[in-house]
Protein backbone atom coordinates (compact mmCIF):
# COMPACT_ATOMS: atom_id res chain seq x y z
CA UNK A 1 0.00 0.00 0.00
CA UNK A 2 1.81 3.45 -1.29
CA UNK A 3 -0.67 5.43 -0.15
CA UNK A 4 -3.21 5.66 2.80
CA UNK A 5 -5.84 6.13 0.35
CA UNK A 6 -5.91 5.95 -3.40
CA UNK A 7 -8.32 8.26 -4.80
CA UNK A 8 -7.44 6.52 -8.25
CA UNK A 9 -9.23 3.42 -7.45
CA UNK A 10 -11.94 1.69 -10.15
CA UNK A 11 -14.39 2.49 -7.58
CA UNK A 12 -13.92 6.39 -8.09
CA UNK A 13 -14.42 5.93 -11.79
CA UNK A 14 -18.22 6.75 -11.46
CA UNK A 15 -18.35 10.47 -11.74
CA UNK A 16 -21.41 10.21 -9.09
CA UNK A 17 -19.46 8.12 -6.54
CA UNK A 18 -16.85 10.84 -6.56
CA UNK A 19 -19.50 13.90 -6.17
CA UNK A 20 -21.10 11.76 -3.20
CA UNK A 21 -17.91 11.60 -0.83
CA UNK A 22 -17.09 15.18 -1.46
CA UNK A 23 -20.29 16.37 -1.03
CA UNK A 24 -20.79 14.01 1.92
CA UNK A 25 -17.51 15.20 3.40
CA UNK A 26 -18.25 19.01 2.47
CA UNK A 27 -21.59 18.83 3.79
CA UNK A 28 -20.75 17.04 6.87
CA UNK A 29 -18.41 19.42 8.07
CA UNK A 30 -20.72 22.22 7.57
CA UNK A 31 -22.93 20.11 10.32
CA UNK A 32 -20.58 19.90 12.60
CA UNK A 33 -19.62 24.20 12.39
CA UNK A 34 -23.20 25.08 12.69
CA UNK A 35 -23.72 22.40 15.90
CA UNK A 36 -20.46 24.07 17.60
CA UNK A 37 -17.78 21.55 16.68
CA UNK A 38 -15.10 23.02 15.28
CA UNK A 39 -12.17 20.23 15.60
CA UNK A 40 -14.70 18.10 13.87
CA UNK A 41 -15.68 20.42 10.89
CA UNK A 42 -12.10 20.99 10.27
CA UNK A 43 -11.16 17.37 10.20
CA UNK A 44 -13.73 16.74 7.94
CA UNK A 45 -13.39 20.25 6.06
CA UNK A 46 -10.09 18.94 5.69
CA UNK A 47 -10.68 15.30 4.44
CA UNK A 48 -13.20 16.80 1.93
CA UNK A 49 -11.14 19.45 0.05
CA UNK A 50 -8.16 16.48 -0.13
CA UNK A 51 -11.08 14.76 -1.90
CA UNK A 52 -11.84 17.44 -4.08
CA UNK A 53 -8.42 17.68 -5.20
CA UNK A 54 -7.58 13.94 -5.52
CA UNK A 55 -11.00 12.75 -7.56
CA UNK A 56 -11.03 16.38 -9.85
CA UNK A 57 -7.98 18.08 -9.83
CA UNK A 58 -5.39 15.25 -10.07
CA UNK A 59 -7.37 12.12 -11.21
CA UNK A 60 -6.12 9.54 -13.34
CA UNK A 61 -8.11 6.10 -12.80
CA UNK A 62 -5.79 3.24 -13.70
CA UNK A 63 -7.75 0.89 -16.33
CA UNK A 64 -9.29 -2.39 -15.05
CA UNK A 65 -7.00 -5.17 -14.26
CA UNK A 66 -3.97 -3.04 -13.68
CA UNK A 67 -3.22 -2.77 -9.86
């Protein structure tokens, strides 16, 4: 395993899967500033914008079969 997480797994392919966890992530942190927890919207403020940047800004999903 090079990375903790590889956003350029076959799973990500699906333009919706990708729009879910960033939205998910995006969203949830936005919970967590309005209900007072501010460690927790960072974290996931955080986790979300590394999505963002991994599944649209620097995506390159490896073709099926190649690991």
């Amino acid at each position: 395993m090079d990375r903790f997480f590889d956003f350029n797994h076959p799973f990500f392919r699906p333009l919706w899967i990708r729009v879910l966890v960033v939205a998910l992530c995006l969203g949830w942190a936005g919970v967590e500033f309005a209900t007072g927890g501010t460690v927790w919207g960072i974290l996931f403020g955080a986790i979300g914008l590394a999505a963002l940047y991994g599944f649209f800004i620097n995506f390159n999903p490896r073709p099926p079969g190649d690991r």
